[in-house]
PDB file of N, CA and C in Angstrom:
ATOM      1  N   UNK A   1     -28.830  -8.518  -5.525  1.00  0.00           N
ATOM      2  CA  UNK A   1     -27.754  -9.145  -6.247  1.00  0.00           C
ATOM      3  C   UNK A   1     -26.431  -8.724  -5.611  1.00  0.00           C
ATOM      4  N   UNK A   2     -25.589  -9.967  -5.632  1.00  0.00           N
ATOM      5  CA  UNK A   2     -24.388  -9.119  -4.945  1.00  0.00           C
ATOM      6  C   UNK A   2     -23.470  -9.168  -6.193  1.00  0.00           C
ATOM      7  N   UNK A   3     -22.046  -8.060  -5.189  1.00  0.00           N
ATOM      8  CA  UNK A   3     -21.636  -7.560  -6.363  1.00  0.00           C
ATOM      9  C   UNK A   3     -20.003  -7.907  -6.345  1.00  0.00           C
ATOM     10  N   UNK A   4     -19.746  -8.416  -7.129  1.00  0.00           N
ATOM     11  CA  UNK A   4     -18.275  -9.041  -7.477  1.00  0.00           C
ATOM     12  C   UNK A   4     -17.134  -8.000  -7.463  1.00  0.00           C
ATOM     13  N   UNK A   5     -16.460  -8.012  -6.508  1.00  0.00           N
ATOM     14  CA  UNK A   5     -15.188  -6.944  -6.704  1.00  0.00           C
ATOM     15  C   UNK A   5     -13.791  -7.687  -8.076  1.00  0.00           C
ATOM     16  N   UNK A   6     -13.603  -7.613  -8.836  1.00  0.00           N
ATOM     17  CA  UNK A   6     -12.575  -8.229  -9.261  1.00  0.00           C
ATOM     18  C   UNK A   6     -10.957  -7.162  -9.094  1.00  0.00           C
ATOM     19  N   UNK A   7     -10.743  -7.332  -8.297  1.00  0.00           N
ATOM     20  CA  UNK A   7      -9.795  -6.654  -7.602  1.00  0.00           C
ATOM     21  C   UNK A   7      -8.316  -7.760  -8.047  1.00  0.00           C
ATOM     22  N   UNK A   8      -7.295  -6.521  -7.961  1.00  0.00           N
ATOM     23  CA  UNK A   8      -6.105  -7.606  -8.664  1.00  0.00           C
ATOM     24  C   UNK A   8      -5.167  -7.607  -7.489  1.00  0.00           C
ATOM     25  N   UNK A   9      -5.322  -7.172  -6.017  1.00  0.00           N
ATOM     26  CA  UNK A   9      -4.896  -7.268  -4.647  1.00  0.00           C
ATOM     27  C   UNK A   9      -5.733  -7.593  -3.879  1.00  0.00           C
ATOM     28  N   UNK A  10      -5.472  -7.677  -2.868  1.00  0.00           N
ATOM     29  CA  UNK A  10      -6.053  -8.586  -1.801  1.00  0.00           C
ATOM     30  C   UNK A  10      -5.274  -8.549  -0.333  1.00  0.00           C
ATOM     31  N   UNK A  11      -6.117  -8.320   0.721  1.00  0.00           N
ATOM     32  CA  UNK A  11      -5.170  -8.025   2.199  1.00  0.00           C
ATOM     33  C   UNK A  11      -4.276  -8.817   2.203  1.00  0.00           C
ATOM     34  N   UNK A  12      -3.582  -8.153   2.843  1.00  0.00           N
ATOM     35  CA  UNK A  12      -2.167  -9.110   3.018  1.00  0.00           C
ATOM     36  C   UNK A  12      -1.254  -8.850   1.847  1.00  0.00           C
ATOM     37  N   UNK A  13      -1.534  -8.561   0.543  1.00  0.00           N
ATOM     38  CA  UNK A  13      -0.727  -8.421  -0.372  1.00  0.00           C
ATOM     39  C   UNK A  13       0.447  -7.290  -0.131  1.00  0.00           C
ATOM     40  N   UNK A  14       1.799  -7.215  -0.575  1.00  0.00           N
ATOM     41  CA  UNK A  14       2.273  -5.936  -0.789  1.00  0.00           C
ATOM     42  C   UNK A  14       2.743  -5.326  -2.025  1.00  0.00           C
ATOM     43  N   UNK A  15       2.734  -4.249  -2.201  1.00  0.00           N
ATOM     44  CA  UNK A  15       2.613  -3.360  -2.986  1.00  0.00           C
ATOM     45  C   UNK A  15       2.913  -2.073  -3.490  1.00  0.00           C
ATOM     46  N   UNK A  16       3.268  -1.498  -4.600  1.00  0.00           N
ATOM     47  CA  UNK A  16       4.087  -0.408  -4.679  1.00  0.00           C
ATOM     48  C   UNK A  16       3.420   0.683  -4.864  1.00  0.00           C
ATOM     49  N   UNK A  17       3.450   1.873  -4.698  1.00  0.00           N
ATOM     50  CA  UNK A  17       2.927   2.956  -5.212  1.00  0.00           C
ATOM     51  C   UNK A  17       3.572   3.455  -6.800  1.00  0.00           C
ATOM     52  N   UNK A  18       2.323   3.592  -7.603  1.00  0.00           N
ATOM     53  CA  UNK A  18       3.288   3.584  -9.257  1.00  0.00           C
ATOM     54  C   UNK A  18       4.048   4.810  -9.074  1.00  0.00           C
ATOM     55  N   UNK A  19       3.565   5.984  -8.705  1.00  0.00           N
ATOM     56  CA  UNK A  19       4.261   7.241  -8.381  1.00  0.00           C
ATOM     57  C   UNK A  19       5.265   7.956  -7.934  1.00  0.00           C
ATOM     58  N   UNK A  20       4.250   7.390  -6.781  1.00  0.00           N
ATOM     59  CA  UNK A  20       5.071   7.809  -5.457  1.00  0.00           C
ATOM     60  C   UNK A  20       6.307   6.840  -4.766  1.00  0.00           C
ATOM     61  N   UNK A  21       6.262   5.416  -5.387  1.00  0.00           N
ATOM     62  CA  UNK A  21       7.288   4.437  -5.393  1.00  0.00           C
ATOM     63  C   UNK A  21       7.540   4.052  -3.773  1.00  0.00           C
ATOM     64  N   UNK A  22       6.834   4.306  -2.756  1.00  0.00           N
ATOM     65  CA  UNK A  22       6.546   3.696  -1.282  1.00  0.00           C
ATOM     66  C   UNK A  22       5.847   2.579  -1.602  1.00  0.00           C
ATOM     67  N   UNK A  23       6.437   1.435  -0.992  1.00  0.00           N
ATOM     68  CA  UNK A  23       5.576   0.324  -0.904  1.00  0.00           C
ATOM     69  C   UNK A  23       4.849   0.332   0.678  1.00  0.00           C
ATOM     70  N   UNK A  24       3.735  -0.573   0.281  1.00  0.00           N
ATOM     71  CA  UNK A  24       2.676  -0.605   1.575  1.00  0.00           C
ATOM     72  C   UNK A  24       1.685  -2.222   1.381  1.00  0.00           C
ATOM     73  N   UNK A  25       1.276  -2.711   2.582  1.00  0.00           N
ATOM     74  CA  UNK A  25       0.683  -3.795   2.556  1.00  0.00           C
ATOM     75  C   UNK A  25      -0.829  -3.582   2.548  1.00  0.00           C
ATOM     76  N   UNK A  26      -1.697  -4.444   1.664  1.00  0.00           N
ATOM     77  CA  UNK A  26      -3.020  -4.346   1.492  1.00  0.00           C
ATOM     78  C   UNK A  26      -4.007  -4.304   2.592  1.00  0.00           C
ATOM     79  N   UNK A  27      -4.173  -3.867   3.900  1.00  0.00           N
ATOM     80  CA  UNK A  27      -5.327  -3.888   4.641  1.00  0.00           C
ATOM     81  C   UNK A  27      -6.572  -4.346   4.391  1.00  0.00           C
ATOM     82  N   UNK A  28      -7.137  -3.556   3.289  1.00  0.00           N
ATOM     83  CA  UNK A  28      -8.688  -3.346   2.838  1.00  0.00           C
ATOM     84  C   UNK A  28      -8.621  -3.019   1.252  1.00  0.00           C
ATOM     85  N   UNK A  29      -9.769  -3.452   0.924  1.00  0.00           N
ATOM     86  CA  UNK A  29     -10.262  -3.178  -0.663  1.00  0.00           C
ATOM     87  C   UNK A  29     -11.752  -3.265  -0.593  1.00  0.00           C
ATOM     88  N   UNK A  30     -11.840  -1.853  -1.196  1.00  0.00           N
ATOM     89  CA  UNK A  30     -13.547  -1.319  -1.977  1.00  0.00           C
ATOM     90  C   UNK A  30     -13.909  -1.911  -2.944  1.00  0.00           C
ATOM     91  N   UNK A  31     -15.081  -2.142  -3.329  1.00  0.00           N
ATOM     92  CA  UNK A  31     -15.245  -2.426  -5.107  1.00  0.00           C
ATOM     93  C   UNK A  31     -14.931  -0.975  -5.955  1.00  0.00           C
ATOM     94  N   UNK A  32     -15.140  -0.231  -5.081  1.00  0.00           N
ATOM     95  CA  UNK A  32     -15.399   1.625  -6.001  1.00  0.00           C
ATOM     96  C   UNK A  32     -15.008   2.256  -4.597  1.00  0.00           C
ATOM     97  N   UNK A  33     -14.535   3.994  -5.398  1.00  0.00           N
ATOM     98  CA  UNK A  33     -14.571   4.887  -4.181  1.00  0.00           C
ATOM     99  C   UNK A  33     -15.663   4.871  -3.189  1.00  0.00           C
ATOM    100  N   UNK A  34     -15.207   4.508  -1.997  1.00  0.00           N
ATOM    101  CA  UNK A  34     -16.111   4.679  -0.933  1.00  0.00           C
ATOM    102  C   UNK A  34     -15.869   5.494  -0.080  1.00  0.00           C
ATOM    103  N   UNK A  35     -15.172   6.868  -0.431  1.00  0.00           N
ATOM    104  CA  UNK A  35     -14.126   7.477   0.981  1.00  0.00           C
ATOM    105  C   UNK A  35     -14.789   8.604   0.938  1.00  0.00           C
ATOM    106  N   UNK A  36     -14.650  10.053   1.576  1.00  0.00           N
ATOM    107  CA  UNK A  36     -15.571  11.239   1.964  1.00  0.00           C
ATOM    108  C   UNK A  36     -15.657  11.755   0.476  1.00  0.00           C
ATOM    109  N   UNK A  37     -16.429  12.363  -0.042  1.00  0.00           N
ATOM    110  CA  UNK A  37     -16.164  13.256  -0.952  1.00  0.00           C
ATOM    111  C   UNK A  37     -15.518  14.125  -1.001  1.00  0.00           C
ATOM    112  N   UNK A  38     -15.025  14.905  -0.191  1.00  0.00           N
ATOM    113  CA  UNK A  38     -14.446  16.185   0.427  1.00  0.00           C
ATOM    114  C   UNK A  38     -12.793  15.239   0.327  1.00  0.00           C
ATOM    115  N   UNK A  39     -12.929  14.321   0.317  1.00  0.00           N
ATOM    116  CA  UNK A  39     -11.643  13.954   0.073  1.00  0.00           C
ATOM    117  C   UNK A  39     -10.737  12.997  -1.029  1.00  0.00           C
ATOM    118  N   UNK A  40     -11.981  13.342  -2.005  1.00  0.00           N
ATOM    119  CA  UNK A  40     -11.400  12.374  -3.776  1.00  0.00           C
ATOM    120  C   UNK A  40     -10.804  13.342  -4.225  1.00  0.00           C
ATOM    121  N   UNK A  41      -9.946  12.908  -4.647  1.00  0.00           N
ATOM    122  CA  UNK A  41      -8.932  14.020  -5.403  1.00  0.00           C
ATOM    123  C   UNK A  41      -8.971  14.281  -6.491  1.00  0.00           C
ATOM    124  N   UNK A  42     -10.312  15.199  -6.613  1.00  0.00           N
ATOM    125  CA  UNK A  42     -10.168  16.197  -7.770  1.00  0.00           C
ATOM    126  C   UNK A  42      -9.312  16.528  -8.329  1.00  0.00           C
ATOM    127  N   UNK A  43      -8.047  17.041  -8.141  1.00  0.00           N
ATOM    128  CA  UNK A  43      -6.966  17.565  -8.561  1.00  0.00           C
ATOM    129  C   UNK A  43      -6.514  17.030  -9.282  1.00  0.00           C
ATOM    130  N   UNK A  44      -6.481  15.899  -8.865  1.00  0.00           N
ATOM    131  CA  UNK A  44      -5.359  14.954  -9.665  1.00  0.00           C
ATOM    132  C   UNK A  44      -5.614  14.896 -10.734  1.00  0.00           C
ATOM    133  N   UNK A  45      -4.733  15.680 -12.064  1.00  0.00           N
ATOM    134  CA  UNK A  45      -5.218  15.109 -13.667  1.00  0.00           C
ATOM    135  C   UNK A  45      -4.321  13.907 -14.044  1.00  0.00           C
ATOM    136  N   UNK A  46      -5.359  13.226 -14.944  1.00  0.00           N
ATOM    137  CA  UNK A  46      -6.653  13.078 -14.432  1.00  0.00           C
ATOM    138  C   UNK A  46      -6.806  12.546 -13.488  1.00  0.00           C
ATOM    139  N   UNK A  47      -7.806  12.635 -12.962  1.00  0.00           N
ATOM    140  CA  UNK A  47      -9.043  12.154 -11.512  1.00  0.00           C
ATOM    141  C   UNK A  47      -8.746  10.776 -11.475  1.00  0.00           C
ATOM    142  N   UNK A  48      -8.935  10.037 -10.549  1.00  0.00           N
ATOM    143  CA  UNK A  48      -8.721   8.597 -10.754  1.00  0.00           C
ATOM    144  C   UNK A  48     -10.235   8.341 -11.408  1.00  0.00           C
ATOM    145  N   UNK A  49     -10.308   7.143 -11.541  1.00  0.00           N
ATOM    146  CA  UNK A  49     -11.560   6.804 -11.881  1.00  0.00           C
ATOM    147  C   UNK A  49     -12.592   5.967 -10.322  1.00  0.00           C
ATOM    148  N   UNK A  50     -13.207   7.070  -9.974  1.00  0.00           N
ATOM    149  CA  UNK A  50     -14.146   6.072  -9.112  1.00  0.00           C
ATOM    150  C   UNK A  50     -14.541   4.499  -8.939  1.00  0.00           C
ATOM    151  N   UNK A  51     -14.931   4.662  -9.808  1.00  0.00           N
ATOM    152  CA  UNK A  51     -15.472   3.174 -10.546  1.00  0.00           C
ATOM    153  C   UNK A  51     -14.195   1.649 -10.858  1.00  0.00           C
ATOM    154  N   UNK A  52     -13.341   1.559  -9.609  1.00  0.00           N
ATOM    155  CA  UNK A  52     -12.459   0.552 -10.086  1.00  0.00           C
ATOM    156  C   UNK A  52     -12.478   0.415  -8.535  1.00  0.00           C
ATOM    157  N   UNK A  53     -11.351  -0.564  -8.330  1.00  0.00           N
ATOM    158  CA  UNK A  53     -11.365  -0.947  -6.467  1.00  0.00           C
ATOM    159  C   UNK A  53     -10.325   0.061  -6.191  1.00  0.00           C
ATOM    160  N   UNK A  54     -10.769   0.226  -5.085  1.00  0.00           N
ATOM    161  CA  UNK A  54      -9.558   1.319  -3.774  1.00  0.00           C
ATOM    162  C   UNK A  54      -9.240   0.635  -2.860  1.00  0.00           C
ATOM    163  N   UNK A  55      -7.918   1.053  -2.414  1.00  0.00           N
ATOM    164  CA  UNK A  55      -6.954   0.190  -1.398  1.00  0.00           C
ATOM    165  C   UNK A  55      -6.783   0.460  -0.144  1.00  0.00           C
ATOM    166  N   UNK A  56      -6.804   0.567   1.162  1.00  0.00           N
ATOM    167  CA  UNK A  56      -6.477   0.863   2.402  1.00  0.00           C
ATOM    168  C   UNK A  56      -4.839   0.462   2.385  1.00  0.00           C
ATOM    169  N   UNK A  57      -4.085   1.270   2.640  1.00  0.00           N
ATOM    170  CA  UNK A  57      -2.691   0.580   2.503  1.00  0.00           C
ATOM    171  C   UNK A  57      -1.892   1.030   3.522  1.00  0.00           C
ATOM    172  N   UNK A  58      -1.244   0.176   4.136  1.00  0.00           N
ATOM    173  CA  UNK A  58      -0.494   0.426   5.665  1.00  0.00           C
ATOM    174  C   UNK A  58       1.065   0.864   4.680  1.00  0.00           C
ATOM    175  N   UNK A  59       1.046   1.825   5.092  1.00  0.00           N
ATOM    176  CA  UNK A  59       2.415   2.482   4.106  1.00  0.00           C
ATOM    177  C   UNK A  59       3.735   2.411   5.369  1.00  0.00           C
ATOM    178  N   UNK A  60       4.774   1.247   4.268  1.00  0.00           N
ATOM    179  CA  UNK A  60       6.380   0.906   4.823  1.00  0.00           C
ATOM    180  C   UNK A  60       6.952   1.954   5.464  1.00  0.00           C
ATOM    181  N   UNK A  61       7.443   1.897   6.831  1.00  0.00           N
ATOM    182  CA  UNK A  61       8.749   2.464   6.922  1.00  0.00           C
ATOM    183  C   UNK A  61       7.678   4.470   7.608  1.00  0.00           C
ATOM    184  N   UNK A  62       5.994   3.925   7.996  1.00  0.00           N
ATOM    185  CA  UNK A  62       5.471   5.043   8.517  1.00  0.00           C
ATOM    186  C   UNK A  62       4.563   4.829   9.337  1.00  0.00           C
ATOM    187  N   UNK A  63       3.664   4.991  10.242  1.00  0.00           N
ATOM    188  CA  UNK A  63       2.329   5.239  10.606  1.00  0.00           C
ATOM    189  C   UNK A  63       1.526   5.618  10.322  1.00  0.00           C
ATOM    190  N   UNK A  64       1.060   5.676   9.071  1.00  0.00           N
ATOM    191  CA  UNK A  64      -0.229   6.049   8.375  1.00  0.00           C
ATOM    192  C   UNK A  64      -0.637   5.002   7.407  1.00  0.00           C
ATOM    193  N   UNK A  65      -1.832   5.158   7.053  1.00  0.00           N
ATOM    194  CA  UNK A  65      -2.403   4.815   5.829  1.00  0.00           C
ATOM    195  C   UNK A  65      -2.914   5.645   5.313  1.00  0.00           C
ATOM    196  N   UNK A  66      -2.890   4.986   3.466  1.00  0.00           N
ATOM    197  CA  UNK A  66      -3.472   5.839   2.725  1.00  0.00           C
ATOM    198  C   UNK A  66      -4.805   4.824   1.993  1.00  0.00           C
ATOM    199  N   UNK A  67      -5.598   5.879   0.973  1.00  0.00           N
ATOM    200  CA  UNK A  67      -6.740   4.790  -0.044  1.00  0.00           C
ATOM    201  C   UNK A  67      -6.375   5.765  -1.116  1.00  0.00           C
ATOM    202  N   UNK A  68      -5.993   4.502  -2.072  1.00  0.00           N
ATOM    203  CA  UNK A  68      -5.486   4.559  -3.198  1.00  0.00           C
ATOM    204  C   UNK A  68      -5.972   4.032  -4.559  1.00  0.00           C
ATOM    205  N   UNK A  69      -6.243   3.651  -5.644  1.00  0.00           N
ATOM    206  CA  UNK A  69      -7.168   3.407  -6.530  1.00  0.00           C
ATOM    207  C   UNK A  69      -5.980   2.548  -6.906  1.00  0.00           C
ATOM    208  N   UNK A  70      -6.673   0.904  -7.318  1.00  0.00           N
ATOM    209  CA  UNK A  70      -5.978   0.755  -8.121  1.00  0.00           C
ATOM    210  C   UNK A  70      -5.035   0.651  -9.630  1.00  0.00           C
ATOM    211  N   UNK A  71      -5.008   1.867 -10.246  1.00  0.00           N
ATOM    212  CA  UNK A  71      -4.442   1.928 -11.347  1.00  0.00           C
ATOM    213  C   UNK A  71      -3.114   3.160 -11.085  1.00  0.00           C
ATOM    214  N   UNK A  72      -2.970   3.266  -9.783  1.00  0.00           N
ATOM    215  CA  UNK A  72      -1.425   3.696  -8.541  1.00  0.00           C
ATOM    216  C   UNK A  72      -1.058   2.375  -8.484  1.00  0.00           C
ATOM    217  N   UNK A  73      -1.490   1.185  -8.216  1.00  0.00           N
ATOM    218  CA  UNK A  73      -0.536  -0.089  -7.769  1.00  0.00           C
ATOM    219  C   UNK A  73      -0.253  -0.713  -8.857  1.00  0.00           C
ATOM    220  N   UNK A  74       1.385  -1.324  -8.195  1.00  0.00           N
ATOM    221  CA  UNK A  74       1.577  -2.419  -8.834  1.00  0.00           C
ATOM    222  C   UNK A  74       2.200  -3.532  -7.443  1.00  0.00           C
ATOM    223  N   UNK A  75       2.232  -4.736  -8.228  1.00  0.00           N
ATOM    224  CA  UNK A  75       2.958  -5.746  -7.257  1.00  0.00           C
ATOM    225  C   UNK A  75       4.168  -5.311  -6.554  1.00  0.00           C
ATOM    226  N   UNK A  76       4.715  -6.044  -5.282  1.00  0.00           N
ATOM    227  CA  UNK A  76       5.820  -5.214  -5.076  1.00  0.00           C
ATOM    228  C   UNK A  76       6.845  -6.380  -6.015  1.00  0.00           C
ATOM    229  N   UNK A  77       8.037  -5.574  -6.204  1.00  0.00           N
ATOM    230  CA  UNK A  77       9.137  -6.025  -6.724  1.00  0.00           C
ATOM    231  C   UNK A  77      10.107  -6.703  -5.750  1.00  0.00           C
ATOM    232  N   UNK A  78      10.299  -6.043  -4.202  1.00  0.00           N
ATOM    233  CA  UNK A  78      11.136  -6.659  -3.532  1.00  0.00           C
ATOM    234  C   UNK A  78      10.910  -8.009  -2.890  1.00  0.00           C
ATOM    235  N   UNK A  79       9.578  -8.385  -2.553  1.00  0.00           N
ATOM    236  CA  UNK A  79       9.113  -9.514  -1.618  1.00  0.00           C
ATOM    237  C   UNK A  79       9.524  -9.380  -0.411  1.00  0.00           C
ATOM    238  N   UNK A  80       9.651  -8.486   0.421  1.00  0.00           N
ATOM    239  CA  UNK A  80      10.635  -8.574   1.317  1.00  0.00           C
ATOM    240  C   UNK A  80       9.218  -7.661   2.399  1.00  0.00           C
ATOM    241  N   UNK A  81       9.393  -7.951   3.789  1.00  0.00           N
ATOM    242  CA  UNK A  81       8.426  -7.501   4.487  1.00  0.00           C
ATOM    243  C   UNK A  81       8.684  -5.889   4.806  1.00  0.00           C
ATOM    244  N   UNK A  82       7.345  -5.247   5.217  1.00  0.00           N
ATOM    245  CA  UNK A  82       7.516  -4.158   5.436  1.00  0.00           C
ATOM    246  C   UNK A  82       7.277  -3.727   6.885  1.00  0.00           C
ATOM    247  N   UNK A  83       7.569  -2.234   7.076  1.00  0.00           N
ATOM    248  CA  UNK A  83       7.656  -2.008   8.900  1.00  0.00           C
ATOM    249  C   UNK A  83       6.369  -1.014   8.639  1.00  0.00           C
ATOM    250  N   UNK A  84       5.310  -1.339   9.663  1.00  0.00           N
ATOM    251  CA  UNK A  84       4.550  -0.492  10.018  1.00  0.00           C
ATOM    252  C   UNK A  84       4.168  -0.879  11.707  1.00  0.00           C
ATOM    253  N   UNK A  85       3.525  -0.272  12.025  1.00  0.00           N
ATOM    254  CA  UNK A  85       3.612  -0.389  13.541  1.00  0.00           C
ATOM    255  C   UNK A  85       1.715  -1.005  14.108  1.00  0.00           C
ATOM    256  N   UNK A  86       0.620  -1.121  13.245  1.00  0.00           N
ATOM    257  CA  UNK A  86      -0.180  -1.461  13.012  1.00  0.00           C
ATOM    258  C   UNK A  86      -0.654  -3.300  12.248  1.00  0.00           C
ATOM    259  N   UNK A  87       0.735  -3.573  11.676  1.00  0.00           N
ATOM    260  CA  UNK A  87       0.990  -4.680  10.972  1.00  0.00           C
ATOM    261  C   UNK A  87       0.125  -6.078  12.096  1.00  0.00           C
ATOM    262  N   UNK A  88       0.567  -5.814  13.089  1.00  0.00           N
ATOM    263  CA  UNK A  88       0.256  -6.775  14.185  1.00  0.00           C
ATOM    264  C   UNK A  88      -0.835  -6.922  14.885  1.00  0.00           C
ATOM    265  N   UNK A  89      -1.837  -5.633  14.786  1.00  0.00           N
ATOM    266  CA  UNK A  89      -2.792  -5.472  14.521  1.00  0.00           C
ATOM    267  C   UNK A  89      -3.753  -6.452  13.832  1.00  0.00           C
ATOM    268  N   UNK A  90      -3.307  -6.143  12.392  1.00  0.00           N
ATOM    269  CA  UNK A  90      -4.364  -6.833  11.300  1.00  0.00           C
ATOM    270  C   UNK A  90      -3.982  -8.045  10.923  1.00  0.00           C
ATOM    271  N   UNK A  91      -2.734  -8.410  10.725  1.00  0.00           N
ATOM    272  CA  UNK A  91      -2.243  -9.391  10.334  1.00  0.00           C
ATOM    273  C   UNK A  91      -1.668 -10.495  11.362  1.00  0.00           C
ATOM    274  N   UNK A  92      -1.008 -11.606  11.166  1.00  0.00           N
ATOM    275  CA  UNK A  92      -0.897 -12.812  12.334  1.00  0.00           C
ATOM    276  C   UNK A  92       0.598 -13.419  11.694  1.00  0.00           C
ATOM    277  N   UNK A  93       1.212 -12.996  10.923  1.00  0.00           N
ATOM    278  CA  UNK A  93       2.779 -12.813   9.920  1.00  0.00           C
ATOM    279  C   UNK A  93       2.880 -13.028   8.462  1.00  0.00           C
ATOM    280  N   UNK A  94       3.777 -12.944   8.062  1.00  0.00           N
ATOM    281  CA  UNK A  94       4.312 -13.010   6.771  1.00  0.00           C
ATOM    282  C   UNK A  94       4.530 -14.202   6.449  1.00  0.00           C
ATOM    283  N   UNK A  95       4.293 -14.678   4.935  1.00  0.00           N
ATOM    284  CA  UNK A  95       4.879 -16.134   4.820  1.00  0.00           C
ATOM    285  C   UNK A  95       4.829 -16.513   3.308  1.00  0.00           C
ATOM    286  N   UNK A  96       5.567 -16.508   2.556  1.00  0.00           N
ATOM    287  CA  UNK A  96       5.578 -16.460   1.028  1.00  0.00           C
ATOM    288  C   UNK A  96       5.274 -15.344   0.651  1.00  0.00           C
ATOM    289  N   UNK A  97       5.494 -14.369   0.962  1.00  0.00           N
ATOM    290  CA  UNK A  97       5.638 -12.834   0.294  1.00  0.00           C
ATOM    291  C   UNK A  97       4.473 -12.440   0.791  1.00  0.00           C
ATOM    292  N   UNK A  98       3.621 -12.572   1.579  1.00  0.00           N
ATOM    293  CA  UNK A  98       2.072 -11.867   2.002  1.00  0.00           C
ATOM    294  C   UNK A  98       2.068 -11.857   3.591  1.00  0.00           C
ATOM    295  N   UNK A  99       1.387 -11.006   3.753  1.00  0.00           N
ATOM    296  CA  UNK A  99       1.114 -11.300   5.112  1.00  0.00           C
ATOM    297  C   UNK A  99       0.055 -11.829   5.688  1.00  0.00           C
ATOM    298  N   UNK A 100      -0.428 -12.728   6.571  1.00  0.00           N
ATOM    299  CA  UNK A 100      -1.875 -13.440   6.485  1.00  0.00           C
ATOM    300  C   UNK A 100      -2.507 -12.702   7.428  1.00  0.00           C
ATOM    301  N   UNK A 101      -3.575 -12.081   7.043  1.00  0.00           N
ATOM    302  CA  UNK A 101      -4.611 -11.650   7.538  1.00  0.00           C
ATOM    303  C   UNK A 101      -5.109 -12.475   9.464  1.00  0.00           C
ATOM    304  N   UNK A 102      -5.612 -11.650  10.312  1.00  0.00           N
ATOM    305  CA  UNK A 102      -6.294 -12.483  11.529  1.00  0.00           C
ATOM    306  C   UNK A 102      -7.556 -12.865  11.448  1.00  0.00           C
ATOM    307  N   UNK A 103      -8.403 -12.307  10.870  1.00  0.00           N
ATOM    308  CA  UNK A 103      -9.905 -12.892  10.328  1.00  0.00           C
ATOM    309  C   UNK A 103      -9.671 -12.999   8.916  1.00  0.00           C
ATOM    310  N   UNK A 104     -10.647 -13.661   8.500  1.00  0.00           N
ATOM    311  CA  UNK A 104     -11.331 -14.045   7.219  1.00  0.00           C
ATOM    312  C   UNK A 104     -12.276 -13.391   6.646  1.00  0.00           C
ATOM    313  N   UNK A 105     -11.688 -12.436   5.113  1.00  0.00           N
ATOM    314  CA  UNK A 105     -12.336 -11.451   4.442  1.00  0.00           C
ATOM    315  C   UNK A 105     -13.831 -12.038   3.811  1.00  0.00           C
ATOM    316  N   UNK A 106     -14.970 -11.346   3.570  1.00  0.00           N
ATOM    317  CA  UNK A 106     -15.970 -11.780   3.151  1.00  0.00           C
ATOM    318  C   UNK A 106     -15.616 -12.249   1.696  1.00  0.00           C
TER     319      UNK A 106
END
């Protein structure tokens, strides 16, 4: 049986960090934590919840990415594109507030 992500982002989307307030563009989405164990963040009270979708996110204005759960995101507020140096990479440009992906997600 396959299994339905109902995810409320999607590559190409951008997006804010609720927290940490860096916005970053959607790369990738899990249905559930799929990342090392050695690297879920226990710490965090509370824990995120495993069990929801996680984000690959090309974070504005840096060279990294992070995976993030979504109940950290929200939509972005600015619409406005972001700088990462990987962008060109995954994506093929921006165009109504998203950036379009170069392949086609399953």
């Amino acid at each position: 049986m396959a299994i339905v992500c109902q995810a409320k982002f999607a590559p190409g989307h951008v997006v804010e960090h609720r927290e940490l307030h860096y916005r970053a563009v959607v790369l990738d989405v899990d249905p559930w934590f799929l990342g090392r164990e050695d690297w879920y963040p226990q710490d965090a009270l509370p824990a995120p919840d495993r069990e929801q979708p996680w984000y690959r996110l090309l974070v504005d204005g840096n060279q990294h990415q992070t995976y993030v759960p979504e109940t950290d995101l929200l939509r972005d507020a600015l619409e406005a594109p972001v700088d990462h140096l990987s962008l060109r990479t995954f994506f093929k440009g921006y165009a109504s507030g998203r950036y379009q992906p170069r392949w086609r997600s399953n």
